[in-house]
N, C-alpha and C. Protein backbone atom coordinates (compact mmCIF):
# COMPACT_ATOMS: atom_id res chain seq x y z
N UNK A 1 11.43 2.49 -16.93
CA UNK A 1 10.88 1.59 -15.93
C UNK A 1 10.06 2.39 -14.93
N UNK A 2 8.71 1.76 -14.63
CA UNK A 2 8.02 2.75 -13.62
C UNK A 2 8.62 2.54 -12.25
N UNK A 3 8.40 4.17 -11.39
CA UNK A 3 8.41 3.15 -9.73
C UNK A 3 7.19 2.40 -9.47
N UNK A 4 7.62 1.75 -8.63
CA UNK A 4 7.09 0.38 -8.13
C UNK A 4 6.77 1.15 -7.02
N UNK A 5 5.52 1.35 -6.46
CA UNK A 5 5.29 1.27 -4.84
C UNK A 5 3.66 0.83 -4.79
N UNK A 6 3.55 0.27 -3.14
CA UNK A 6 2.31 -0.36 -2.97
C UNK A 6 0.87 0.85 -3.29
N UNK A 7 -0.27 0.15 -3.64
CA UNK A 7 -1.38 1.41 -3.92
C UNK A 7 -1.49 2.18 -2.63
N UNK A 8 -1.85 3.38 -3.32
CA UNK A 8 -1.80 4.96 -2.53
C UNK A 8 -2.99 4.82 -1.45
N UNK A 9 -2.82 4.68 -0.30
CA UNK A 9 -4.40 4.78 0.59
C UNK A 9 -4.48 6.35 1.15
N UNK A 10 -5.55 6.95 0.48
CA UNK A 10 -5.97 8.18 1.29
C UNK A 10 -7.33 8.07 2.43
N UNK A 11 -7.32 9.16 3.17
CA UNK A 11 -8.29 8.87 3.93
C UNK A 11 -8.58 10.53 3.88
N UNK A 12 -10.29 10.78 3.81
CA UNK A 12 -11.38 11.90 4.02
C UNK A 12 -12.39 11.73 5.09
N UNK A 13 -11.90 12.19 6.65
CA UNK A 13 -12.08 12.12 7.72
C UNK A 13 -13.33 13.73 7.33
N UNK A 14 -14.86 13.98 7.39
CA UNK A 14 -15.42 14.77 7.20
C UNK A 14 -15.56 15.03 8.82
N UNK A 15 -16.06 14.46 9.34
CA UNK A 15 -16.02 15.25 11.04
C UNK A 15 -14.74 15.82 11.77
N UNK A 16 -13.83 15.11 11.41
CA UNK A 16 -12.65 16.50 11.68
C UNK A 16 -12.70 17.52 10.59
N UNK A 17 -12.74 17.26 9.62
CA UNK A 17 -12.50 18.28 8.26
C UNK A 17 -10.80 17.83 7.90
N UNK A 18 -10.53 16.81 7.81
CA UNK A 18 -9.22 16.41 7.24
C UNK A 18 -8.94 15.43 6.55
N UNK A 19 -8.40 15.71 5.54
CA UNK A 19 -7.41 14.53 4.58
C UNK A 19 -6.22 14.49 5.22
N UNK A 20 -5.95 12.73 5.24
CA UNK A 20 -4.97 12.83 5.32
C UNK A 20 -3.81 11.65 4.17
N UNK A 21 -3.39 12.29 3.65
CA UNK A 21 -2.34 12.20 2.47
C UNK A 21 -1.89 10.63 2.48
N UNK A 22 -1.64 10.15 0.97
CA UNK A 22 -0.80 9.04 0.74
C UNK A 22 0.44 8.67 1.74
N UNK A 23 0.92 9.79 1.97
CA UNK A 23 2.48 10.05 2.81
C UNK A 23 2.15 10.18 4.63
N UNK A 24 0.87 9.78 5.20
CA UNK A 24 0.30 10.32 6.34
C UNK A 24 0.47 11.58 6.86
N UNK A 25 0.27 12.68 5.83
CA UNK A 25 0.54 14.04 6.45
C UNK A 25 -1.24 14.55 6.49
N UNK A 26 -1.32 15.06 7.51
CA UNK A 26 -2.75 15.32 7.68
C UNK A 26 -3.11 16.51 6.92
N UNK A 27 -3.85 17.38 6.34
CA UNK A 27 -4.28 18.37 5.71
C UNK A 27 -5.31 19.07 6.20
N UNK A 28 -5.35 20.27 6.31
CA UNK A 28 -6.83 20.84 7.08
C UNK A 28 -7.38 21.27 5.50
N UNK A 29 -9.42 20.72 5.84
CA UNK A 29 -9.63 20.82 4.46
C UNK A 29 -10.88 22.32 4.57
N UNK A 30 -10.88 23.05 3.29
CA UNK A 30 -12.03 23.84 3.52
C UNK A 30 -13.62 23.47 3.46
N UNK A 31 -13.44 22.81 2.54
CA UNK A 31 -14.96 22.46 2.50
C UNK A 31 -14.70 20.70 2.46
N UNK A 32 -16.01 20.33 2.88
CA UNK A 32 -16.35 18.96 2.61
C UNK A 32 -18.09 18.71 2.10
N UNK A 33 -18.41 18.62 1.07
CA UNK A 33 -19.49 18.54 0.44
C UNK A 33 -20.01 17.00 0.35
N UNK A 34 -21.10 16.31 0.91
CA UNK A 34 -21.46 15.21 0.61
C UNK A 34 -22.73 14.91 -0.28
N UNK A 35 -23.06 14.71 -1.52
CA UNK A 35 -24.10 14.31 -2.10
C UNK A 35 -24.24 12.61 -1.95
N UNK A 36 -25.68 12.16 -2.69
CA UNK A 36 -25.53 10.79 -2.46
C UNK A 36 -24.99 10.15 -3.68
N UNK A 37 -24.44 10.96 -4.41
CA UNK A 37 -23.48 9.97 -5.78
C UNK A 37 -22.15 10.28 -5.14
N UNK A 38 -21.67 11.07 -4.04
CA UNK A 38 -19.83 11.10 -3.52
C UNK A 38 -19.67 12.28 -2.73
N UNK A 39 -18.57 12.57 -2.75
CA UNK A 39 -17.90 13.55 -1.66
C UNK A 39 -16.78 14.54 -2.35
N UNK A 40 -17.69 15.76 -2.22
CA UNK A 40 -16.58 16.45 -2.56
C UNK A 40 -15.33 17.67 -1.87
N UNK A 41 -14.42 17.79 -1.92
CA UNK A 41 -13.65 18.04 -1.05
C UNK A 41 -12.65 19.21 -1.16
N UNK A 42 -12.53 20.20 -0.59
CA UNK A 42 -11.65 21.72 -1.24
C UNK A 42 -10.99 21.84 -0.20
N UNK A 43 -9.50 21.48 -0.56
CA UNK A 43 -8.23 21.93 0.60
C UNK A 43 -7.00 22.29 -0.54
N UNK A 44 -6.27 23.67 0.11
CA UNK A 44 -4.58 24.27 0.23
C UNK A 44 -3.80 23.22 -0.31
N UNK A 45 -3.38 22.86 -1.31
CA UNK A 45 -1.95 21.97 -1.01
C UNK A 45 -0.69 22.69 -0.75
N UNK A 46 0.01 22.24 -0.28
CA UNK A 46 0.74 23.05 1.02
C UNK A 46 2.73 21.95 0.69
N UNK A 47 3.34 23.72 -0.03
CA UNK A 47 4.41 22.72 -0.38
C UNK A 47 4.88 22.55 -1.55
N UNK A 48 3.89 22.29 -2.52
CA UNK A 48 3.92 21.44 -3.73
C UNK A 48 4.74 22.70 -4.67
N UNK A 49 5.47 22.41 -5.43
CA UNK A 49 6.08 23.76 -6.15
C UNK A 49 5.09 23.97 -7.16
N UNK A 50 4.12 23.11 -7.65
CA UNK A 50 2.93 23.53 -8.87
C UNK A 50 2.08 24.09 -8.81
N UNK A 51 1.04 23.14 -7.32
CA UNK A 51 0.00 23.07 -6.97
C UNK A 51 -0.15 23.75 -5.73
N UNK A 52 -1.15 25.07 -5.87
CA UNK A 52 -1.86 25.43 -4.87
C UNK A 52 -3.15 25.08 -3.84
N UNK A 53 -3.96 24.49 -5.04
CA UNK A 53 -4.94 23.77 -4.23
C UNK A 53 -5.73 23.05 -5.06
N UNK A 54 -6.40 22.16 -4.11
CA UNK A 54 -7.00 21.10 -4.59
C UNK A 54 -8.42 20.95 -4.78
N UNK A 55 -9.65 20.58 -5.54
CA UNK A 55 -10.78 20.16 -5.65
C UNK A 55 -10.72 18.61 -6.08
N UNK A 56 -11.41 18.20 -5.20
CA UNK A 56 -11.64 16.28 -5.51
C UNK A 56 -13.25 16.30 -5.80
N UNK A 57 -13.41 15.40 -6.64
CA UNK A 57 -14.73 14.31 -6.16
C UNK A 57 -14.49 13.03 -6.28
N UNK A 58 -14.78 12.48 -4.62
CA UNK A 58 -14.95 11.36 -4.92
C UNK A 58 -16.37 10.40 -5.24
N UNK A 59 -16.35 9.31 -6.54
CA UNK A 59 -17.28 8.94 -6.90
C UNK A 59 -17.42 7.65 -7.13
N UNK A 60 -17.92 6.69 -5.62
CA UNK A 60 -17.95 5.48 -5.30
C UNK A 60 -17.84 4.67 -6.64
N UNK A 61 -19.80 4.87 -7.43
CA UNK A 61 -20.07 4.01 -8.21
C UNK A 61 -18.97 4.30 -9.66
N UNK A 62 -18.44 5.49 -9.65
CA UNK A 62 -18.03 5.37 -11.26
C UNK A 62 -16.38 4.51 -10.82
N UNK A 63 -15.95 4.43 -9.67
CA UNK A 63 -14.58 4.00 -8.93
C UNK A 63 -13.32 5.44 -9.54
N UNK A 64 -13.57 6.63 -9.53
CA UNK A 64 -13.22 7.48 -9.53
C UNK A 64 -12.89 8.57 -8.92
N UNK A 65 -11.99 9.19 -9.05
CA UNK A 65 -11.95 10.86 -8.21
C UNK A 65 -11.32 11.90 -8.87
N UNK A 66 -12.38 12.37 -9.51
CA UNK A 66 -11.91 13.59 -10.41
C UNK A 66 -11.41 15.36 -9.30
N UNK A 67 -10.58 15.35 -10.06
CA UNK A 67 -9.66 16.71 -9.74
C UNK A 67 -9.71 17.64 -9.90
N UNK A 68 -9.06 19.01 -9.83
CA UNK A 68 -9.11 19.79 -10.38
C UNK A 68 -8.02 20.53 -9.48
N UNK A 69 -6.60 20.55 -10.23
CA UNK A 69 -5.51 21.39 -9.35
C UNK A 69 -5.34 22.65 -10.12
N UNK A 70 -5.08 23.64 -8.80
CA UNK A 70 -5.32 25.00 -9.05
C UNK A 70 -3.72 24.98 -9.21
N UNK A 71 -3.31 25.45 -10.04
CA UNK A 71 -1.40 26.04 -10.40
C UNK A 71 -1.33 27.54 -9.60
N UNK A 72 0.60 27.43 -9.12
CA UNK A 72 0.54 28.51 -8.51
C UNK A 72 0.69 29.74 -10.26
N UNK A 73 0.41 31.05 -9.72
CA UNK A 73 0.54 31.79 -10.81
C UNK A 73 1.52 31.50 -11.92
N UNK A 74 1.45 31.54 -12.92
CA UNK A 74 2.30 31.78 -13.77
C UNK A 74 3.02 29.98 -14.55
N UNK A 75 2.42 29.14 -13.29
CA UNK A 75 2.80 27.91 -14.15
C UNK A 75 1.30 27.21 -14.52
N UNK A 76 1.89 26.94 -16.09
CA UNK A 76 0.73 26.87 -16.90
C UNK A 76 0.08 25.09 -16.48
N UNK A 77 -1.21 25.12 -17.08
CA UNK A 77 -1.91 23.68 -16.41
C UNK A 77 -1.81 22.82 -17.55
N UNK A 78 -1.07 21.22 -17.20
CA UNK A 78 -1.21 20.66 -18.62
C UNK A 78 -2.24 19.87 -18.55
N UNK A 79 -3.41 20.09 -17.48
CA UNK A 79 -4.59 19.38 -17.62
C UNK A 79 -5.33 20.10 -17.03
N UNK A 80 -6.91 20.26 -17.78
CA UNK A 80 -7.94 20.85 -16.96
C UNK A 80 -8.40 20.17 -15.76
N UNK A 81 -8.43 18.78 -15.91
CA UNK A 81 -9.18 17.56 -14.71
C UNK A 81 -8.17 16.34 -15.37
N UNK A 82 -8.02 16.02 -13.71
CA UNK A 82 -7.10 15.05 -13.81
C UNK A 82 -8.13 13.96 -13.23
N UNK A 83 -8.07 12.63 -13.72
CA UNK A 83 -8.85 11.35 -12.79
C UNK A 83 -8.29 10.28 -12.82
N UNK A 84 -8.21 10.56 -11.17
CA UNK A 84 -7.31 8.73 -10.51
C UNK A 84 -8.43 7.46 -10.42
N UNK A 85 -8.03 6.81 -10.94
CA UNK A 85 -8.82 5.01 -11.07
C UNK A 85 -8.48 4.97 -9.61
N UNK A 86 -9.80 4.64 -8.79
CA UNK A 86 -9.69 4.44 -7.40
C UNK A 86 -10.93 3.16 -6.70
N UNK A 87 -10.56 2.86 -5.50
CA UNK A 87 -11.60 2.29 -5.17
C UNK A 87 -12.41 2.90 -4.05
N UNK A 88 -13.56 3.62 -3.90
CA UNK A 88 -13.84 4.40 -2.47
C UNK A 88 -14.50 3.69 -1.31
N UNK A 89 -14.32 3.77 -0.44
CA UNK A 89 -15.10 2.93 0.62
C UNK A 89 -15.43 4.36 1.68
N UNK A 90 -16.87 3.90 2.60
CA UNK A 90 -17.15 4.64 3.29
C UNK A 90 -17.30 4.87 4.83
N UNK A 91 -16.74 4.69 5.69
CA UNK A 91 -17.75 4.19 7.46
C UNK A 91 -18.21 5.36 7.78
N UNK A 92 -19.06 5.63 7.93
CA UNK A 92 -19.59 6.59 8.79
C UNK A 92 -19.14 8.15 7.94
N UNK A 93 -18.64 8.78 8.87
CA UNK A 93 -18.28 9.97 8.36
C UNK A 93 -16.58 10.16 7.49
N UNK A 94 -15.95 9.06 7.45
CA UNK A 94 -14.83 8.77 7.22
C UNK A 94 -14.73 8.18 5.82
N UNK A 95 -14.12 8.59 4.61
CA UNK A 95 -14.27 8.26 3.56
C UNK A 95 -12.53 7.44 3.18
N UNK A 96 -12.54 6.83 2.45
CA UNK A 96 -11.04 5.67 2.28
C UNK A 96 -10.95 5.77 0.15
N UNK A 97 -9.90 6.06 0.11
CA UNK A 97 -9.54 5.55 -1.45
C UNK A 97 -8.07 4.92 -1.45
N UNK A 98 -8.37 3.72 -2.44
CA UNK A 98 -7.05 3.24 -2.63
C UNK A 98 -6.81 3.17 -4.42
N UNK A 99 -5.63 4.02 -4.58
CA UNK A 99 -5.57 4.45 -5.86
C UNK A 99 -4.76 2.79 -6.42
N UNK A 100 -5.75 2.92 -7.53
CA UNK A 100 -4.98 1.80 -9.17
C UNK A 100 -4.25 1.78 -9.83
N UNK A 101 -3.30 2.75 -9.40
CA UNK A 101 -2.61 3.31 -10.69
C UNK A 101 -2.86 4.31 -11.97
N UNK A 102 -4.03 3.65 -12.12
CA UNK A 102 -3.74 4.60 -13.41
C UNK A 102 -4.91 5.61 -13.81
N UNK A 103 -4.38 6.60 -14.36
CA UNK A 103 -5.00 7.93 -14.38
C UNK A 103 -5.27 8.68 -15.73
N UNK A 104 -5.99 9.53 -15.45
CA UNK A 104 -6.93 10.34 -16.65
C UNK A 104 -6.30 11.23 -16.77
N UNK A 105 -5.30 12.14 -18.05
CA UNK A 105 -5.42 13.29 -18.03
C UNK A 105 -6.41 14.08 -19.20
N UNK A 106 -6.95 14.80 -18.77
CA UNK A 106 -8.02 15.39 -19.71
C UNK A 106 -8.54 16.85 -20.06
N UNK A 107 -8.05 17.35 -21.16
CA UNK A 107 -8.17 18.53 -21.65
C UNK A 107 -9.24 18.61 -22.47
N UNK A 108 -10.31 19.69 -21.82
CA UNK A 108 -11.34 19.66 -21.83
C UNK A 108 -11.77 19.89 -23.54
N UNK A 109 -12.64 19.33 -24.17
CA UNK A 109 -12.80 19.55 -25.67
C UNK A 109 -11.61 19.24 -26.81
N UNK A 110 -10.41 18.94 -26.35
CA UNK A 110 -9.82 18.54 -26.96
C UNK A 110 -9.34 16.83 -26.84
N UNK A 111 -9.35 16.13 -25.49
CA UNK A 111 -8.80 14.83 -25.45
C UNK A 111 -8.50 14.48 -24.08
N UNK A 112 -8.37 12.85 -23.80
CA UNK A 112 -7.76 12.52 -22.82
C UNK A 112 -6.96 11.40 -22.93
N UNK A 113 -6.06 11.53 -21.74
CA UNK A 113 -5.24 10.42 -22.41
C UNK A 113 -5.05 9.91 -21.01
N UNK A 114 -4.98 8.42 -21.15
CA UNK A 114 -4.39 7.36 -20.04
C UNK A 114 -3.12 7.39 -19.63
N UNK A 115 -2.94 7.49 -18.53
CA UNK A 115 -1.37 7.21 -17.96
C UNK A 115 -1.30 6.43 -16.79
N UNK A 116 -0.06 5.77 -16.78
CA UNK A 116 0.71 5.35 -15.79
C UNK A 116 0.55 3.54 -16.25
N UNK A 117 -0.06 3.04 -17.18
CA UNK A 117 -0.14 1.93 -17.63
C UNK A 117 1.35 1.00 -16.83
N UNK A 118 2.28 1.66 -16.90
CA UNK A 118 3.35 1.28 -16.74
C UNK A 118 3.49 0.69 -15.10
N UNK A 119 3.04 2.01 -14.44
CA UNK A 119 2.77 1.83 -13.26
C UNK A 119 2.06 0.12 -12.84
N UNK A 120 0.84 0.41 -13.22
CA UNK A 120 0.09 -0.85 -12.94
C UNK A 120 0.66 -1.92 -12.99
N UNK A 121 0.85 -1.67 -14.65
CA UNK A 121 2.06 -3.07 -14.97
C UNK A 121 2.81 -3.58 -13.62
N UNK A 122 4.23 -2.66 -13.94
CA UNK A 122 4.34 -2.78 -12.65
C UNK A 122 4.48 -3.27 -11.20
N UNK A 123 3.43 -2.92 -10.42
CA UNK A 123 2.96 -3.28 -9.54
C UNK A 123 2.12 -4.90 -9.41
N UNK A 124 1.43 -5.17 -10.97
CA UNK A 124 0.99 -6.09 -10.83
C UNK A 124 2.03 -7.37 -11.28
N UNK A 125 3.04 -7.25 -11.37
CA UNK A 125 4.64 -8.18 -11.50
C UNK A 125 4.88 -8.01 -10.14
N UNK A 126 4.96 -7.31 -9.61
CA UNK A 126 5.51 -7.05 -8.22
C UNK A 126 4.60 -7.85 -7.28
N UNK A 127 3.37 -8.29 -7.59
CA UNK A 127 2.80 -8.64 -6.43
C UNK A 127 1.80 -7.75 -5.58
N UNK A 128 1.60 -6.69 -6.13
CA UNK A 128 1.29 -5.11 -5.41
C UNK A 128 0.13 -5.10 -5.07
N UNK A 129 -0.62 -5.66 -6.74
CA UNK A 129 -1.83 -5.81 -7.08
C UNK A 129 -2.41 -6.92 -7.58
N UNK A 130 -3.55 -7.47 -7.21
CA UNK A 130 -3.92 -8.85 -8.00
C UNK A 130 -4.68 -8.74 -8.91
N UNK A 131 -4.65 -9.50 -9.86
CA UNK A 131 -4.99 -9.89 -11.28
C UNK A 131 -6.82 -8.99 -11.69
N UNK A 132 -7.47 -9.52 -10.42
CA UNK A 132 -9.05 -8.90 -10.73
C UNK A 132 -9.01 -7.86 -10.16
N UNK A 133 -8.03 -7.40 -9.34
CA UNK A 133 -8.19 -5.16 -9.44
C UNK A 133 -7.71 -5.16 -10.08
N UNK A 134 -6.47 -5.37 -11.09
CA UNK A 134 -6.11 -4.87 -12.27
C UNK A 134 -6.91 -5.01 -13.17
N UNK A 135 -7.59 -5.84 -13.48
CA UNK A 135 -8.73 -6.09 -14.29
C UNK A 135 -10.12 -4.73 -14.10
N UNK A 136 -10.61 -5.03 -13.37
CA UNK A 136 -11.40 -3.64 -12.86
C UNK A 136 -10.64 -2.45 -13.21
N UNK A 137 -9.53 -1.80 -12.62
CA UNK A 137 -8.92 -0.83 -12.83
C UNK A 137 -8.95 -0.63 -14.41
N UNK A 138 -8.77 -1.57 -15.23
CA UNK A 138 -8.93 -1.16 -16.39
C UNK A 138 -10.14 -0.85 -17.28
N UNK A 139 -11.14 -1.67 -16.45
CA UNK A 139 -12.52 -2.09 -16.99
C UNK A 139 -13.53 -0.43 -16.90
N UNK A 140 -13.02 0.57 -15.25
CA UNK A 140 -12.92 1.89 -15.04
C UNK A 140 -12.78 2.70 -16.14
N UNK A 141 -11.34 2.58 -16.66
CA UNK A 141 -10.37 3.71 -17.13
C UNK A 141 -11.48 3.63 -18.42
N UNK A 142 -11.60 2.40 -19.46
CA UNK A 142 -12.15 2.28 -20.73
C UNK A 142 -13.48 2.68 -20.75
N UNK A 143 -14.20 2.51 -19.39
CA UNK A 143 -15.44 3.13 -19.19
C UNK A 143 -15.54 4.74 -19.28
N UNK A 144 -14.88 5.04 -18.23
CA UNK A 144 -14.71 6.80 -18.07
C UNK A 144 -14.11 7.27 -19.73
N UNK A 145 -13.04 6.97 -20.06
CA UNK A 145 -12.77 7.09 -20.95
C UNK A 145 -13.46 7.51 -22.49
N UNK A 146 -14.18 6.51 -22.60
CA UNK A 146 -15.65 6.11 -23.77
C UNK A 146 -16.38 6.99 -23.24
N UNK A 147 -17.00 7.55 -21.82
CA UNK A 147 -17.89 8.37 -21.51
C UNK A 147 -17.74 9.30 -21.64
N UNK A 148 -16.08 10.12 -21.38
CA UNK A 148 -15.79 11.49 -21.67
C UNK A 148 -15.80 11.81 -23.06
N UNK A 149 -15.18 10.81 -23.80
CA UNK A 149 -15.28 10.89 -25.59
C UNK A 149 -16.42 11.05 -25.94
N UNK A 150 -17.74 10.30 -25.33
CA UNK A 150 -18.19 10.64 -25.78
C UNK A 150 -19.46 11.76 -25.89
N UNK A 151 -18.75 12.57 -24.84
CA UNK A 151 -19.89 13.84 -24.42
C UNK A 151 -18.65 14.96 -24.90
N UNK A 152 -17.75 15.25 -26.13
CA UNK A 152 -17.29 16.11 -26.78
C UNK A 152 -15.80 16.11 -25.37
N UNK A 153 -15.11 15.20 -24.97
CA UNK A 153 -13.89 15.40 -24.04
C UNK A 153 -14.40 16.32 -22.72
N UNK A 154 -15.75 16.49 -22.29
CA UNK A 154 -15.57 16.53 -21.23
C UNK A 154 -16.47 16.32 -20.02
N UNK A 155 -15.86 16.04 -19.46
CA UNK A 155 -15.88 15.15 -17.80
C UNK A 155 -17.21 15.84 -17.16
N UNK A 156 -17.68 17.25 -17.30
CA UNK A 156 -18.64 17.02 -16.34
C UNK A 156 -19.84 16.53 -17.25
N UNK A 157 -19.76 16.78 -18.14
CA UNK A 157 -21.25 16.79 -19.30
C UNK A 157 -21.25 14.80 -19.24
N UNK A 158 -20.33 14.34 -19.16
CA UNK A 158 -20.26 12.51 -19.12
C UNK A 158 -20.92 12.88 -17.56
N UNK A 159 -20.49 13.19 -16.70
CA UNK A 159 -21.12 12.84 -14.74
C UNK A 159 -22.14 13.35 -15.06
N UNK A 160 -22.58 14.22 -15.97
CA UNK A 160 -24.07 14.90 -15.61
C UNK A 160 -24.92 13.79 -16.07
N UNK A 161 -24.48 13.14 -17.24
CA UNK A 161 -25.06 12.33 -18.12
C UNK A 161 -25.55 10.71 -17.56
N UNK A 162 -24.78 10.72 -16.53
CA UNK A 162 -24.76 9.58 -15.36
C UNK A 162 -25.74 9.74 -14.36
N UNK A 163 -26.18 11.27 -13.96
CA UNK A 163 -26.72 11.78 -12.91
C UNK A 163 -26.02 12.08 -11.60
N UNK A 164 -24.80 13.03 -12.17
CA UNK A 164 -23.85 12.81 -11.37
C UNK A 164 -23.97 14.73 -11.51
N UNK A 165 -24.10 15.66 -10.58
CA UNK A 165 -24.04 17.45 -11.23
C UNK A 165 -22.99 18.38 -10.39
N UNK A 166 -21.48 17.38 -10.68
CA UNK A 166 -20.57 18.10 -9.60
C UNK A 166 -20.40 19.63 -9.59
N UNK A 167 -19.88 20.23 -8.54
CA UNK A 167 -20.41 21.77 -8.06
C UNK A 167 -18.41 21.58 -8.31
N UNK A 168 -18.07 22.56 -9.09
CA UNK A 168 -16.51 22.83 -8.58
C UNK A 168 -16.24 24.44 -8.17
N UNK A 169 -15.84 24.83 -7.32
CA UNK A 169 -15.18 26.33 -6.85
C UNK A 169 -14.83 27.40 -8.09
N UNK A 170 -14.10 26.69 -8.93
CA UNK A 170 -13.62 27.61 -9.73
C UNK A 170 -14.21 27.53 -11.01
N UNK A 171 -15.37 26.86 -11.33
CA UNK A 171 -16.10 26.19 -12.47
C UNK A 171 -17.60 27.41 -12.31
């Protein structure tokens, strides 16, 4: 049985330089990069027993935010890029995502696979979510999905292919 909890709201405050977390814990971020296809974002995760740090993009039109978590030494990565089904909104210098549930994991040249189906489910019995974001949320996943398949499993060669030429740190 999945947990059940309401969708994840993050917030990417670029004039302070802070995220601040699903859980309202604020984050100091290093970089904040804005192109006009999204926002990309390099902060510490702080805590996490896996994850050292983080690379996001967020990407309004595809309703996405691809990842890229850095592992602390020695624990191995079971995904190159991870991508949360999201919705982004923007005011000003202040960027908003509210996550769908369900997510991309994707190993680059070899495959990706959907998760958290369950989740959604879920949530959308619960009341969490209504019928046409779940609908969208899925309409996303099968899109991205078909796009990464079909540029050989991976994610940037599909965004480039969009006109999308994300810059990652460790890429």
């Amino acid at each position: 049985m999945a947990h059940i909890h309401p969708p994840k709201h993050e917030l990417f405050d670029v004039a302070a330089g802070t995220n601040t977390d699903p859980k309202g814990q604020v984050r100091v971020v290093d970089e904040y990069r804005e192109e006009p296809y999204g926002l990309y974002m390099a902060r510490p995760v702080v805590g996490h027993p896996r994850i050292a740090y983080l690379e996001s993009w967020l990407l309004p039109e595809l309703g996405i935010r691809a990842n890229d978590f850095w592992h602390h030494e020695g624990d191995p990565r079971e995904w190159d890029t991870y991508v949360d089904i999201v919705t982004v909104t923007r005011d000003g210098d202040r960027w908003h995502t509210v996550d769908h549930y369900l997510d991309l994991g994707l190993r680059t040249g070899e495959g990706v696979e959907v998760l958290d189906i369950d989740e959604l489910t879920a949530a959308m019995l619960a009341g969490l979510i209504d019928g046409p974001t779940a609908e969208a949320a899925l309409a996303t996943t099968f899109t991205a999905v078909d796009g990464i398949a079909a540029h050989g499993h991976d994610l940037t060669a599909w965004l480039t292919s969009t006109g999308i030429t994300p810059a990652w740190r460790r890429r």
